[in-house]
C-alpha atoms as a PDB file:
ATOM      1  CA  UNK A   1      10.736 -82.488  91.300  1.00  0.00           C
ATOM      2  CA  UNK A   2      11.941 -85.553  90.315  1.00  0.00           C
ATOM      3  CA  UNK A   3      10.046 -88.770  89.592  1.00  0.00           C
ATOM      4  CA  UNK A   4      11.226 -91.651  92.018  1.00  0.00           C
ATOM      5  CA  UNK A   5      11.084 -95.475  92.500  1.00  0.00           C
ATOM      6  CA  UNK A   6       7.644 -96.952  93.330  1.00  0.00           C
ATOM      7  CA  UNK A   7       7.338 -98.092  96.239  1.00  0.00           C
ATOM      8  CA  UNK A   8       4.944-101.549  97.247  1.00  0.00           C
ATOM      9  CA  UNK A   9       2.270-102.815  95.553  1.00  0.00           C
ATOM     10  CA  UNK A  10       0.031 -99.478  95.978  1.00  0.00           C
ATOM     11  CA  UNK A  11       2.373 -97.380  94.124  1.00  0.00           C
ATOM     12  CA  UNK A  12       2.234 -99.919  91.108  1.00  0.00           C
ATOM     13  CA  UNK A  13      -1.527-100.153  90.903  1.00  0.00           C
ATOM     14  CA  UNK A  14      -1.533 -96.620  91.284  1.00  0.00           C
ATOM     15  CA  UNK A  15       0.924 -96.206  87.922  1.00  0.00           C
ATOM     16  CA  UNK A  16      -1.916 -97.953  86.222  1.00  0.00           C
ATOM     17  CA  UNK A  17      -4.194 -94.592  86.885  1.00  0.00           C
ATOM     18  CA  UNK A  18      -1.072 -92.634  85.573  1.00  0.00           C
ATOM     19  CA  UNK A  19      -0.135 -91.801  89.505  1.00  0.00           C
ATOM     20  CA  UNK A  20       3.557 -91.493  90.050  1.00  0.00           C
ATOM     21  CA  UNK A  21       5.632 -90.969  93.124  1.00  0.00           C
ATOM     22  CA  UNK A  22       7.805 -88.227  93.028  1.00  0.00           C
ATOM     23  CA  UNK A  23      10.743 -86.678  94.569  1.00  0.00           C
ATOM     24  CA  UNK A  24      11.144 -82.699  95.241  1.00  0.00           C
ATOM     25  CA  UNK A  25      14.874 -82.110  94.907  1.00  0.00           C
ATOM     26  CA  UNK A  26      15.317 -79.357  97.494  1.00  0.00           C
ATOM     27  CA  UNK A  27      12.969 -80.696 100.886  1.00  0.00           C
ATOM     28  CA  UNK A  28      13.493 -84.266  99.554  1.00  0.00           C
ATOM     29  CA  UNK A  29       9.638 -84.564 100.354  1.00  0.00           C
ATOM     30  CA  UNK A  30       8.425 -87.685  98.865  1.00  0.00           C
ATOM     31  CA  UNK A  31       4.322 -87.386  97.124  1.00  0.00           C
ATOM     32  CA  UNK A  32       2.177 -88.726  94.487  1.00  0.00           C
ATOM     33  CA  UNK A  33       1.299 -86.778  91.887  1.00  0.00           C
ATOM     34  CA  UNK A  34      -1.304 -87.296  88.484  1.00  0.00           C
ATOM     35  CA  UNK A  35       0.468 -87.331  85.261  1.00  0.00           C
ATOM     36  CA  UNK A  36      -2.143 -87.925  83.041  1.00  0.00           C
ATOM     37  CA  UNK A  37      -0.931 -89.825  79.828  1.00  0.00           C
ATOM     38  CA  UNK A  38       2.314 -89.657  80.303  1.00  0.00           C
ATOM     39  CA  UNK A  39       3.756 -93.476  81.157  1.00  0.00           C
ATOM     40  CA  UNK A  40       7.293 -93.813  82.719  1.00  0.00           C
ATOM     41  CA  UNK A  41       9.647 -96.318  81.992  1.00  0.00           C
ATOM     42  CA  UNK A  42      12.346 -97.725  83.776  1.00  0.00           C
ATOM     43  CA  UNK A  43      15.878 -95.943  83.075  1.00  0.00           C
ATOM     44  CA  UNK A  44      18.928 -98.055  85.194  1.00  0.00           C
ATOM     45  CA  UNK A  45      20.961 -96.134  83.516  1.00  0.00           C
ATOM     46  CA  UNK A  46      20.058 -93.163  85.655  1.00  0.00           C
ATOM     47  CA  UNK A  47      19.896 -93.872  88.963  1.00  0.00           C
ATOM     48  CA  UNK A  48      20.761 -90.382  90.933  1.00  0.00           C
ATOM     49  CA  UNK A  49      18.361 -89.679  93.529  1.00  0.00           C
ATOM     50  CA  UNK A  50      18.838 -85.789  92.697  1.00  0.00           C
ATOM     51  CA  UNK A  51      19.507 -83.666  89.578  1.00  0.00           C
ATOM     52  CA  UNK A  52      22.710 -82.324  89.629  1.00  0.00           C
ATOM     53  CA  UNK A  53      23.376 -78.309  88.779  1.00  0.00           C
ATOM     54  CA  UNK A  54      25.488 -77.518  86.565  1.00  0.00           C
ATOM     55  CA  UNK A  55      27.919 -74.351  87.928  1.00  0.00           C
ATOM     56  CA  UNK A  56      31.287 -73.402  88.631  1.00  0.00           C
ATOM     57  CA  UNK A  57      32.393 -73.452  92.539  1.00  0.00           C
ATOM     58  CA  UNK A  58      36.076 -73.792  94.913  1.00  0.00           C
ATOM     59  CA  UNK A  59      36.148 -76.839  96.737  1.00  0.00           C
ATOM     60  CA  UNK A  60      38.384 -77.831  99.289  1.00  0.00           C
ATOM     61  CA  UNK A  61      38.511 -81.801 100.546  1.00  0.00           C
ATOM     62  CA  UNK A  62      40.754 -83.505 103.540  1.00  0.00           C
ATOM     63  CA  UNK A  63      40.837 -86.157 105.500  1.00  0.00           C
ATOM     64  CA  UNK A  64      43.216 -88.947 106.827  1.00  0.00           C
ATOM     65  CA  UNK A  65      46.602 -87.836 105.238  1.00  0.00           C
ATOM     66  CA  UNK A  66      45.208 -86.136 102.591  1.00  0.00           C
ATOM     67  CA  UNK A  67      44.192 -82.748 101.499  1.00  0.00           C
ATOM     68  CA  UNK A  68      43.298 -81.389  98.101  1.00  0.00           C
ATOM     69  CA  UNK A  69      41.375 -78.772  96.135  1.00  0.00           C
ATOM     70  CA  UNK A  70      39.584 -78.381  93.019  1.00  0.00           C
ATOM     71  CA  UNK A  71      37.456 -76.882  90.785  1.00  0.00           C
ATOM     72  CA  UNK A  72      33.887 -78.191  90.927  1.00  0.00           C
ATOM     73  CA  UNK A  73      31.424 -78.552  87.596  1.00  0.00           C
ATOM     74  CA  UNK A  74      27.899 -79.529  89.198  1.00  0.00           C
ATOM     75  CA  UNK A  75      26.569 -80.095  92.125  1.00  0.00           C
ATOM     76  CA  UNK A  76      23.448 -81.467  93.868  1.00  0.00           C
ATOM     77  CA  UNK A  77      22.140 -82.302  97.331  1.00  0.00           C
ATOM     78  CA  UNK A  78      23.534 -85.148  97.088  1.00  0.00           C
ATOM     79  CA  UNK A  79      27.034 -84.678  96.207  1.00  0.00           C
ATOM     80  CA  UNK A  80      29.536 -82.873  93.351  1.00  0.00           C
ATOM     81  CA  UNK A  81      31.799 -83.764  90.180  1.00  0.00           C
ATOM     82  CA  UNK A  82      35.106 -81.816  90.719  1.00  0.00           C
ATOM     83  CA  UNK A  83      38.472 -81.117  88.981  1.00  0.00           C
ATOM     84  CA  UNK A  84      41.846 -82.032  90.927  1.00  0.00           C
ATOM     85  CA  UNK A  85      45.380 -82.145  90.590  1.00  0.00           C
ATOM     86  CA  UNK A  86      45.268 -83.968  94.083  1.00  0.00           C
ATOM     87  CA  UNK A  87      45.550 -88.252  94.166  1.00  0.00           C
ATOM     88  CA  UNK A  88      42.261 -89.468  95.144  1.00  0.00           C
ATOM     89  CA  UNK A  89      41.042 -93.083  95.939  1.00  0.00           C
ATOM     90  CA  UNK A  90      37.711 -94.273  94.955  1.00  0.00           C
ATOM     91  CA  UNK A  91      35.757 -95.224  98.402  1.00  0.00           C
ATOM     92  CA  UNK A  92      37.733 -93.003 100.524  1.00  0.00           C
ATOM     93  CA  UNK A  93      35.721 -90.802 103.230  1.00  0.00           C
ATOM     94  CA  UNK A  94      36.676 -86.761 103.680  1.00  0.00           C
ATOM     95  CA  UNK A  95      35.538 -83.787 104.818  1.00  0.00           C
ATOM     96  CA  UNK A  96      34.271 -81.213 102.280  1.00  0.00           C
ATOM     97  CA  UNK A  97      34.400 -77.219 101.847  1.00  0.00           C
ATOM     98  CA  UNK A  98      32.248 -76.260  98.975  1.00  0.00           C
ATOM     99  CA  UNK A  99      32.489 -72.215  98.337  1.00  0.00           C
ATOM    100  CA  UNK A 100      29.621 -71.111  95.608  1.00  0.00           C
ATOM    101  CA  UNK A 101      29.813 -67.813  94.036  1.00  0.00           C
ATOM    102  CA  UNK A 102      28.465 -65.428  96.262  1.00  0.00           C
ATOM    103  CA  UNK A 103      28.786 -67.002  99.163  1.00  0.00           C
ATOM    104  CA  UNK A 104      31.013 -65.537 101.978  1.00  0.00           C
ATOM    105  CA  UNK A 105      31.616 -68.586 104.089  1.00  0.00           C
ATOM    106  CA  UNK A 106      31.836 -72.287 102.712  1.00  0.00           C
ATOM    107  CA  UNK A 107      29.360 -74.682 102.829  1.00  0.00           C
ATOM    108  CA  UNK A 108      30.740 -78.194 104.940  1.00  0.00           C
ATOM    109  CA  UNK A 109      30.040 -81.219 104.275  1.00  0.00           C
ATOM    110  CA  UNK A 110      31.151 -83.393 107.286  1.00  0.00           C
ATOM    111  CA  UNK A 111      31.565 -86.567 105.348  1.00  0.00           C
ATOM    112  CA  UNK A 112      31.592 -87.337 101.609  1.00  0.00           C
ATOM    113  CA  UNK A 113      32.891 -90.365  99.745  1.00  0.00           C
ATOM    114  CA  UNK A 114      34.623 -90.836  97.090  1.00  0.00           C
ATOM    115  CA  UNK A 115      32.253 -93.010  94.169  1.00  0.00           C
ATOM    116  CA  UNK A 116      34.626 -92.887  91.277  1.00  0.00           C
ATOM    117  CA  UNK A 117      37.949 -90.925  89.651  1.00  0.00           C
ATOM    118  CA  UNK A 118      38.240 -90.245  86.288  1.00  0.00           C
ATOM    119  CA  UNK A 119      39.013 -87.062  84.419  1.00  0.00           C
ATOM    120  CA  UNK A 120      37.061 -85.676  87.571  1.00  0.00           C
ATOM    121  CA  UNK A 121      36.171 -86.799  91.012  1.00  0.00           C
ATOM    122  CA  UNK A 122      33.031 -87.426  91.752  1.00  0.00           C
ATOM    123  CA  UNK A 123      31.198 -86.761  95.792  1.00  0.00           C
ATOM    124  CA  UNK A 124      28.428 -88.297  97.496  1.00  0.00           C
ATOM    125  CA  UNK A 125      27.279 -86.373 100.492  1.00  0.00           C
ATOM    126  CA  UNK A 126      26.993 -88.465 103.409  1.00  0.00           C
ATOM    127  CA  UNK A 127      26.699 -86.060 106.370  1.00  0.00           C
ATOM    128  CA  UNK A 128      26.112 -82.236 106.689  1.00  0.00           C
ATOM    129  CA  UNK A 129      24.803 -80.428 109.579  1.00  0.00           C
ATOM    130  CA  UNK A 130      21.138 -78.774 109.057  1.00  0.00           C
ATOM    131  CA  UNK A 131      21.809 -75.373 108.611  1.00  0.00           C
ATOM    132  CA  UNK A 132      25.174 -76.596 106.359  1.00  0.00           C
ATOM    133  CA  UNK A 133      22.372 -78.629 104.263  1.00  0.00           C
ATOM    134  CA  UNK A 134      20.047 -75.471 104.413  1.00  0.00           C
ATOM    135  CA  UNK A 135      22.165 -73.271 102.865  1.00  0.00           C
ATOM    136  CA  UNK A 136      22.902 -75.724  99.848  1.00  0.00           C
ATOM    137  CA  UNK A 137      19.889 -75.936  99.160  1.00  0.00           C
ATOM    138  CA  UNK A 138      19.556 -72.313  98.917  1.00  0.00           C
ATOM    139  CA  UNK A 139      22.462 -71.957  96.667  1.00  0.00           C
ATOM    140  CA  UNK A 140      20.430 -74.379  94.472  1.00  0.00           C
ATOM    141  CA  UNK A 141      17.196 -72.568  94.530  1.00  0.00           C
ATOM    142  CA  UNK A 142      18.975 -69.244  93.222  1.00  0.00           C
ATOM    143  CA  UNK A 143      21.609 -70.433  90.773  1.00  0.00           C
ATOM    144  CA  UNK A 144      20.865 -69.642  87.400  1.00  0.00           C
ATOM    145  CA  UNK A 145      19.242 -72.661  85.244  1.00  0.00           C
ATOM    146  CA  UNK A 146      20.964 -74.114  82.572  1.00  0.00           C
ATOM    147  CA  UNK A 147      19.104 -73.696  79.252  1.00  0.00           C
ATOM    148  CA  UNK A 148      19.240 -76.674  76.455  1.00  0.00           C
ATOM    149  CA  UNK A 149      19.831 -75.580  73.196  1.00  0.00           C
END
């Protein structure tokens, strides 16, 4: 789960009592939860709407006039970081393949965009089918979680 935006006037009084809305990252169900004590502050720095996971994964992109592969680094629900040798433009719109370890056939995403290329591309999912957005978020529940040091 993920803490997310309030929402409306109720959700602000409500922050007063220490009740926050929240976010769960794999049904995207939205709830309210206590959290006595603990006071959250606003972070614009960080404004994902899902935790990405880190892990190592094929990925295959195309779309008008251009195809491409890569290695990918993380990935959420809502989209993937990725290495490429391939020239890709920041807003442009493709189809995605995204083959996790483990997995026998790919998971597609019918549209992604582009949000930004630097030393890696970065994906936001736009469009999957249900049982394409299903088994993502399978592959999420069972990948292994990275440990801080």
């Amino acid at each position: 789960m993920r803490r997310a935006s309030r929402i409306g006037a109720l959700e602000q009084v409500l922050s007063l009592v220490y009740v926050y809305p929240f976010r769960c990252q794999l049904c995207r169900r939205r709830f309210r939860a206590l959290q006595w004590g603990v006071r959250y502050t606003k972070q614009p720095e960080d404004t994902r709407q899902y935790k990405r996971q880190p892990m190592t994964f094929l990925v295959t992109f195309s779309g008008q006039q251009m195809r491409g592969e890569g290695v990918g680094t993380d990935i959420s629900l809502g989209g993937c970081r990725l290495r490429t040798d391939a020239q890709v433009w920041k807003g442009t719109l493709l189809q995605v393949q995204v083959q996790p370890q483990g997995c026998d056939l790919p998971i597609v995403v019918e549209a992604a965009v582009v949000r930004s290329v630097q030393s890696t591309v970065a994906f936001q999912f736009l469009r999957f089918r249900p049982d394409q957005k299903e088994r993502l978020s399978q592959v999420m529940r069972h990948a292994p979680v990275a440990r801080r040091r």
